[in-house]
Protein backbone atom coordinates (compact mmCIF):
# COMPACT_ATOMS: atom_id res chain seq x y z
CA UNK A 1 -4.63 36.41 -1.25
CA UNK A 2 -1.77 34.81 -2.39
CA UNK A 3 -2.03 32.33 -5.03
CA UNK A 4 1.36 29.77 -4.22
CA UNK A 5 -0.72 30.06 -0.33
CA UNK A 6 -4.15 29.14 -2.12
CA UNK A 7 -2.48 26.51 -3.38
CA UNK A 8 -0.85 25.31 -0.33
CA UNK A 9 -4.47 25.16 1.34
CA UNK A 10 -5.51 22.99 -1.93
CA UNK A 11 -2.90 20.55 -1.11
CA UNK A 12 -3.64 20.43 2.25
CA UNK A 13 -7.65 19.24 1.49
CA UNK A 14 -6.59 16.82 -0.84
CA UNK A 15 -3.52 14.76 0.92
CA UNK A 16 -5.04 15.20 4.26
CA UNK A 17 -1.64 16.07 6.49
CA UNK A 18 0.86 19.20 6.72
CA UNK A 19 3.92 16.78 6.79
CA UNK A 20 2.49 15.09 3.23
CA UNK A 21 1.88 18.73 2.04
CA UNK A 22 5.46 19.22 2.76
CA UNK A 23 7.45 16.22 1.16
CA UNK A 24 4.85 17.23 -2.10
CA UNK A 25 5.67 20.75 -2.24
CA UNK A 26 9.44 20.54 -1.60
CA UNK A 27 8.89 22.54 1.55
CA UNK A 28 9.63 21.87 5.54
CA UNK A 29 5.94 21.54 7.20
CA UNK A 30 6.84 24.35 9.50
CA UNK A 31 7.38 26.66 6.62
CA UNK A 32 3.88 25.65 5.16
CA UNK A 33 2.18 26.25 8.56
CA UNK A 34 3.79 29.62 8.46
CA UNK A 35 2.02 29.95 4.86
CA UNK A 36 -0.90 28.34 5.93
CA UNK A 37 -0.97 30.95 9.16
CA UNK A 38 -0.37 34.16 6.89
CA UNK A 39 -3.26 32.66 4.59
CA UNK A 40 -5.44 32.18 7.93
CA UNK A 41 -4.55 36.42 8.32
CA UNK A 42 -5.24 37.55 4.83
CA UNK A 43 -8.63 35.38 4.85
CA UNK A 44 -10.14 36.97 8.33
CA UNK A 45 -10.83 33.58 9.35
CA UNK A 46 -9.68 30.40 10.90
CA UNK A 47 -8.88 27.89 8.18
CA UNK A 48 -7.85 25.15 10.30
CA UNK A 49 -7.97 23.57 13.66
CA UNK A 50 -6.40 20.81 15.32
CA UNK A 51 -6.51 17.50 15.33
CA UNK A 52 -4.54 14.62 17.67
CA UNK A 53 -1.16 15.45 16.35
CA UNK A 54 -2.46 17.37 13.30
CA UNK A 55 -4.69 19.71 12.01
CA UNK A 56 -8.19 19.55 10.16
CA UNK A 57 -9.65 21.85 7.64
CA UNK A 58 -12.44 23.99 8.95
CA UNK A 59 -15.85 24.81 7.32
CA UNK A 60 -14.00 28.25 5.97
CA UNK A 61 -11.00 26.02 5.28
CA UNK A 62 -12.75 23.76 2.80
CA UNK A 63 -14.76 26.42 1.12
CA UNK A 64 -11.58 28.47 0.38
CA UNK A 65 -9.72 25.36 -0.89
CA UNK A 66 -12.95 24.70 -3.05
CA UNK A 67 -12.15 28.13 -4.71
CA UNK A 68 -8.36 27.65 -4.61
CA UNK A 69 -8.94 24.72 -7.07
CA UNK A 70 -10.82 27.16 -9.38
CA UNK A 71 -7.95 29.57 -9.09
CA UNK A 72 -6.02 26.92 -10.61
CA UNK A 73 -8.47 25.64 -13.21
CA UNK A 74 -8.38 29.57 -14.18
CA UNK A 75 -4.76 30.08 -14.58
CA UNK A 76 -3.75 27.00 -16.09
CA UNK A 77 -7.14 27.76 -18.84
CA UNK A 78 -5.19 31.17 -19.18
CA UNK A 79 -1.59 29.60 -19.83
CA UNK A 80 -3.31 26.74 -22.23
CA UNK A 81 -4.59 29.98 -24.15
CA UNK A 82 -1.42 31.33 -24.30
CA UNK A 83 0.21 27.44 -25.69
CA UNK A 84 -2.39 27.68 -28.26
CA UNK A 85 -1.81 31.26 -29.42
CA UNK A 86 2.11 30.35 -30.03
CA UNK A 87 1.11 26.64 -30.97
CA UNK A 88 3.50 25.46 -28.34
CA UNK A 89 2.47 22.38 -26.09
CA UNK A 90 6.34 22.24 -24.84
CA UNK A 91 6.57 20.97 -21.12
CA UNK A 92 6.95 17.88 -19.02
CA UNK A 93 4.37 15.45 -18.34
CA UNK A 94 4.46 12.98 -15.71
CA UNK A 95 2.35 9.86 -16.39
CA UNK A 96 1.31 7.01 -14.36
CA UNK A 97 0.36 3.33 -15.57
CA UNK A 98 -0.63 -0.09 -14.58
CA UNK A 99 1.71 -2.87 -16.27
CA UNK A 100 -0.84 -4.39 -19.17
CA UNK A 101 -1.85 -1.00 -20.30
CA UNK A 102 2.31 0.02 -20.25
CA UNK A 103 3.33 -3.15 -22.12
CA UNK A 104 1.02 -2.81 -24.85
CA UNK A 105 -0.02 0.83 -25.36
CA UNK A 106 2.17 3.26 -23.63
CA UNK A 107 5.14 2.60 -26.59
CA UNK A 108 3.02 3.68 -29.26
CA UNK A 109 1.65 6.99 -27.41
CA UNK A 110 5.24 7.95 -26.79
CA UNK A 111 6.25 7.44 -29.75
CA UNK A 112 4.15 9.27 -31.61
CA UNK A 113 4.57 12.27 -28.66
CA UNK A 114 8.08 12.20 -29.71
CA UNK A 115 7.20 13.89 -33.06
CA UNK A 116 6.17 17.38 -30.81
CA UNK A 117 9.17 19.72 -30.14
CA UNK A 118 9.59 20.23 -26.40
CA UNK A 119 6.88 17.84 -24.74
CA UNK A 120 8.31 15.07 -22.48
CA UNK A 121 6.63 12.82 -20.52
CA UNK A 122 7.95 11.10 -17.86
CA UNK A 123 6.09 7.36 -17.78
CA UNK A 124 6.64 4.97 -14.33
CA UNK A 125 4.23 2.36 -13.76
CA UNK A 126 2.77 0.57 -10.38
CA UNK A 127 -0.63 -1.29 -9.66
CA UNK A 128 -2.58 -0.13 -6.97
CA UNK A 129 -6.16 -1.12 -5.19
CA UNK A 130 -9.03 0.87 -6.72
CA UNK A 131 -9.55 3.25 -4.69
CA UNK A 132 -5.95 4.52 -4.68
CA UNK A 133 -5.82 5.34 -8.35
CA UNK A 134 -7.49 8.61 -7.39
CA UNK A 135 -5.05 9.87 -4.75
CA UNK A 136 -2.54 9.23 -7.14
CA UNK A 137 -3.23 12.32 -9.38
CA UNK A 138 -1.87 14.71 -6.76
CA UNK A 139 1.91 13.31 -7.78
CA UNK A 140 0.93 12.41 -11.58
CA UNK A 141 -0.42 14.84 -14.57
CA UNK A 142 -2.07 11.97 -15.51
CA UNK A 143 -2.58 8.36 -14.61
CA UNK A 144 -4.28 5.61 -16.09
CA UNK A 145 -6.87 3.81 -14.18
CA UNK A 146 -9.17 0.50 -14.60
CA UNK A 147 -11.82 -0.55 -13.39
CA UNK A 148 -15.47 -2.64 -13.28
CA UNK A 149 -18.44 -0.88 -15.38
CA UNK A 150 -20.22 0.97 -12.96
CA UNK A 151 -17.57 0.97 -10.07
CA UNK A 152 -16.44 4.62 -10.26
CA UNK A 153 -13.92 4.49 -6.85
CA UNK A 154 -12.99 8.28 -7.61
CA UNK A 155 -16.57 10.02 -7.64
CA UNK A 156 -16.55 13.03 -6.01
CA UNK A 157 -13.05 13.69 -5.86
CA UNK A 158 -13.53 16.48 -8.85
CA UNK A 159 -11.78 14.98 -11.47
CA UNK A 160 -11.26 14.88 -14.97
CA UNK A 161 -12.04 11.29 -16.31
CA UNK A 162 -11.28 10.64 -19.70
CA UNK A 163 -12.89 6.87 -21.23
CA UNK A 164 -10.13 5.23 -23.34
CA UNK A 165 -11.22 1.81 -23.94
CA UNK A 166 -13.55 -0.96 -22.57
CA UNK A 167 -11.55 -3.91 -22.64
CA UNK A 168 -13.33 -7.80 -21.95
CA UNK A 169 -11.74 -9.74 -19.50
CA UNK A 170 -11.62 -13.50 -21.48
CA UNK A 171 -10.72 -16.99 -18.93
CA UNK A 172 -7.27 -17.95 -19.69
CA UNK A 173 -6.73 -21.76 -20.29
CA UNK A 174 -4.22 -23.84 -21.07
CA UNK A 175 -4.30 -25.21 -24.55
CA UNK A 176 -4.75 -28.72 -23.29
CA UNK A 177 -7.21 -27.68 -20.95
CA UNK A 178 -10.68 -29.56 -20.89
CA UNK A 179 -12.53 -26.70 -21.88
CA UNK A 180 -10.19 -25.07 -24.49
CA UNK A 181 -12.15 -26.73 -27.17
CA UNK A 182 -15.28 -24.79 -26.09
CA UNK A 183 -16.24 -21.61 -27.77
CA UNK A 184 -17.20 -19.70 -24.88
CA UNK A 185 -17.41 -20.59 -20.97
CA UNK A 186 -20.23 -20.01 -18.05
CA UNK A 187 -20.00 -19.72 -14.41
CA UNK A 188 -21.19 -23.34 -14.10
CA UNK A 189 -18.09 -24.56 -16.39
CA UNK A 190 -15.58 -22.59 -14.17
CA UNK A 191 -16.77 -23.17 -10.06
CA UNK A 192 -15.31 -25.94 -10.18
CA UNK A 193 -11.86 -25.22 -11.50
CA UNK A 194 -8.77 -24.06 -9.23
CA UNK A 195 -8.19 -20.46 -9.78
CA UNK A 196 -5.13 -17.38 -9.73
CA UNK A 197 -6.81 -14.46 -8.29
CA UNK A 198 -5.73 -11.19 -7.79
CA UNK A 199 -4.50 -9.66 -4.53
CA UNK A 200 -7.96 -8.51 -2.53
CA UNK A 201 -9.53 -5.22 -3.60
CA UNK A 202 -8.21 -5.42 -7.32
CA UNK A 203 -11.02 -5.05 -9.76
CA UNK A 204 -11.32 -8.31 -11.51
CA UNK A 205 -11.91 -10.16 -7.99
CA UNK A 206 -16.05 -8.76 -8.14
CA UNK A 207 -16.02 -10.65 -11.54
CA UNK A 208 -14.82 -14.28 -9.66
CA UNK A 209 -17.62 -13.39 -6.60
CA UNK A 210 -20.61 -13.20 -9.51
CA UNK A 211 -19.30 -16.27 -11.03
CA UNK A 212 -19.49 -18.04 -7.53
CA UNK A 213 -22.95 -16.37 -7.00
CA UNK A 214 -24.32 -17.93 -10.20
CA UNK A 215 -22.13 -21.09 -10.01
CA UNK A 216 -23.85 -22.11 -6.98
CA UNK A 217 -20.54 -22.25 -4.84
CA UNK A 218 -17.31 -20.88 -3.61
CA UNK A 219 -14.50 -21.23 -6.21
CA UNK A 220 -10.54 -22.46 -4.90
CA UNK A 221 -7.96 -20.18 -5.57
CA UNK A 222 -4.39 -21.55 -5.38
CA UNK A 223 -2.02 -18.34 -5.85
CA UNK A 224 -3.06 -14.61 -6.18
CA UNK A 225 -0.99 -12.27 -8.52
CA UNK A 226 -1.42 -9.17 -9.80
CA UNK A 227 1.21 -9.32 -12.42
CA UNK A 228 -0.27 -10.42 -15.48
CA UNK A 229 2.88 -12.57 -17.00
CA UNK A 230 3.38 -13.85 -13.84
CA UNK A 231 -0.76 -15.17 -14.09
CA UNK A 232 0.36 -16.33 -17.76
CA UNK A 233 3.03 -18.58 -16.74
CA UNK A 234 1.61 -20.27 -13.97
CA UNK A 235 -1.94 -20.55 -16.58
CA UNK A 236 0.96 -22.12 -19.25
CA UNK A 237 2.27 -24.41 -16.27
CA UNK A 238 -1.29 -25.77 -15.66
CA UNK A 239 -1.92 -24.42 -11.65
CA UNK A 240 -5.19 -23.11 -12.74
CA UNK A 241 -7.58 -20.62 -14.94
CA UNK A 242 -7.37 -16.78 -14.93
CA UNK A 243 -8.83 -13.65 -15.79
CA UNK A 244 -6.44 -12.24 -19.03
CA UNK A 245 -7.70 -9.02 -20.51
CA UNK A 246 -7.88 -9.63 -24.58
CA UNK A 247 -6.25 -6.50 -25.90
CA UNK A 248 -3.68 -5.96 -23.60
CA UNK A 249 -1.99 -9.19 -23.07
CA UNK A 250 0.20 -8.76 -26.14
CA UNK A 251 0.92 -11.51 -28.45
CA UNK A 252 0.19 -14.59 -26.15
CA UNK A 253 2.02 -18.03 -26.69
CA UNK A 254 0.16 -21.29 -28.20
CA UNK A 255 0.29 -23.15 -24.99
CA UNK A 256 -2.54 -20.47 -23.69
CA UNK A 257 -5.69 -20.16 -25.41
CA UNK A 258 -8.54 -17.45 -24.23
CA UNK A 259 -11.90 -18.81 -23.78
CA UNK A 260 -15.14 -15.57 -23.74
CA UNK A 261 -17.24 -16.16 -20.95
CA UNK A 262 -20.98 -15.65 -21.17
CA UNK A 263 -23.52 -14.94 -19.14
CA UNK A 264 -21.77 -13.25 -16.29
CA UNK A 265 -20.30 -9.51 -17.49
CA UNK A 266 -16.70 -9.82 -17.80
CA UNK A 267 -15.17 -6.22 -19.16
CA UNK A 268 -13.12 -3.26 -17.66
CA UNK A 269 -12.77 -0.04 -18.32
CA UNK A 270 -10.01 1.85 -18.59
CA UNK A 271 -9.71 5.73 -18.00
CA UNK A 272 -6.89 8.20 -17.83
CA UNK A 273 -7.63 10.69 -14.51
CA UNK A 274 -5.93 14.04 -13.79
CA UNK A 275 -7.08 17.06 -12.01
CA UNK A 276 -9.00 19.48 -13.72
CA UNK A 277 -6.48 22.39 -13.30
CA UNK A 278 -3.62 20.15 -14.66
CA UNK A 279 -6.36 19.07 -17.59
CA UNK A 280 -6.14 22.53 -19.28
CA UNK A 281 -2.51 22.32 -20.23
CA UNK A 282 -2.18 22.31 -23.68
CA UNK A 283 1.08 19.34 -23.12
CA UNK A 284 -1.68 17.30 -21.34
CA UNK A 285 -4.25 17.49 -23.58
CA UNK A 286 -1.93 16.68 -26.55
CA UNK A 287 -0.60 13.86 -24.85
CA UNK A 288 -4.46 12.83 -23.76
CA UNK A 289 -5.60 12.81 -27.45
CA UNK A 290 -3.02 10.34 -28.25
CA UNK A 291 -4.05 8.18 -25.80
CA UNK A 292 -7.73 8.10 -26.78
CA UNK A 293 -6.70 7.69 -30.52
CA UNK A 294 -3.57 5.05 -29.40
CA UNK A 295 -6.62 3.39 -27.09
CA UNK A 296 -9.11 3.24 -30.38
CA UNK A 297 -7.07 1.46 -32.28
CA UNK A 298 -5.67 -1.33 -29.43
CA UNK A 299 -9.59 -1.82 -29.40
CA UNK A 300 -9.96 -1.93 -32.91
CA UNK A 301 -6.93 -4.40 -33.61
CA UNK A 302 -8.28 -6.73 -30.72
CA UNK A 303 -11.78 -6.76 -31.47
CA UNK A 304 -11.97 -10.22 -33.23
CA UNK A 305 -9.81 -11.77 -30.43
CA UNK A 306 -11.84 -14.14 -27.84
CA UNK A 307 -14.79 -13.93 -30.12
């Protein structure tokens, strides 16, 4: 069997639509249902079947794709041999990020990757729900994810997940706040202050519904954004108090003090995810290791902050 088909079929399990396959693969989607038809021949076997407008992978379908993605793992393991034997992680390396993470992190990373002849990476950042950080790794070598302890949105999906840091989440205050003399906050000291949320589905909102749980009450929340300086600004302004993650806020200005809360966990964790095939490249994994190390010492630097 072809390989370039195999892989065609791979794309097809994972984004779910010939047309998406297309626009991914630089292809019309009638020449990948031609490949996907000449596949269908050399396997002996129907692979797919329709669906409505579209078409559906079959039992055989699935099971081949299953072992297309460990044709992949196995040739890019063979070319990552290859890097190593010449000492050459050259390449391009397209990299996905959420703002804080960006703003605070991603300059150091790439500028230590510019110290190793011929790697690039190609950084663009965006902010989705949860459960679309996952899907995301079929257009990105690697993006970087966060979410609650425990809350793994991309189980199953047969990626690589690599831990970079485990970041508290701290309540944002104004510095002439009522509370910003405290040393730490509880859920009964915040219930009854007017909150800026996040957009629905973003991680931190399961942290605001266990402070209402133990609070004893619903909490108000004025404005939701999910850009961090915007939540700054509007904390500075005094419309209300906010979730701002301690290490990756940057330098914050004195009008805004961060207050620990207690008794209610309040952390995230942060992860880079790529597919296992694209995980063997020797230009990802050098660029991985300096995020882990770059990650350790954002951790590090921030640990006494909020305490």
């Amino acid at each position: 069997m072809d390989v370039r088909r195999l892989d065609l079929l791979r794309e097809l399990a994972e984004r779910g639509s010939v047309t998406a396959v297309a626009e991914a693969t630089g292809r019309t989607p009638s020449a990948v249902s031609q490949q996907l038809k000449v596949l269908e021949r050399e396997a002996g076997a129907p692979l797919t079947e329709r669906s409505g407008r579209g078409i559906v992978l079959t039992s055989a379908g699935h099971a081949l794709a299953r072992s297309a993605a460990d044709v992949a793992i196995a040739l890019a393991r063979a070319d990552a041999v290859w890097d190593e034997f010449r000492n050459d992680p050259s390449g391009e390396v397209t990299l996905l990020t959420f703002p804080t993470i960006g703003a605070t992190m991603l300059p150091a990373v790439l500028t230590e990757l510019q110290q190793v002849p011929g790697l690039v990476v190609r950084a663009t950042d965006f902010d989705p729900e949860l459960a679309e950080f996952a899907e995301l790794t079929a257009d990105y070598d690697i993006v970087l994810a966060h979410t609650m302890p425990g809350v793994l949105p991309w189980g199953g999906r047969g990626l690589r997940v690599v831990p970079l840091l485990t970041e508290p989440l701290d309540i944002g205050l104004p510095a002439t706040h009522r509370l910003a003399g405290r040393s730490h906050l509880t859920a009964s000291d915040l219930v009854e202050e007017t909150w800026l949320g996040v957009p629905p589905g973003f991680p931190f909102e399961r942290i605001l519904h266990a402070i209402e749980q133990q609070g004893g009450r619903r909490v108000e929340i004025a404005q939701r954004f999910s850009d961090m300086r915007i939540v700054e600004a509007f904390i500075q302004a005094g419309f209300g108090v906010a979730f701002v993650p301690r290490y990756t806020s940057g330098t914050l200005p004195p009008e805004l003090v961060l207050k620990p809360l207690r008794g209610v966990p309040s952390a995230r964790q942060i992860v880079a995810l790529v597919r296992p095939d694209v995980a063997e490249r020797l230009a990802v994994r050098t660029v991985l290791d300096v995020l882990v190390a770059k990650a350790a010492e954002l951790g590090a630097g921030g640990a006494g902050a909020g305490a």
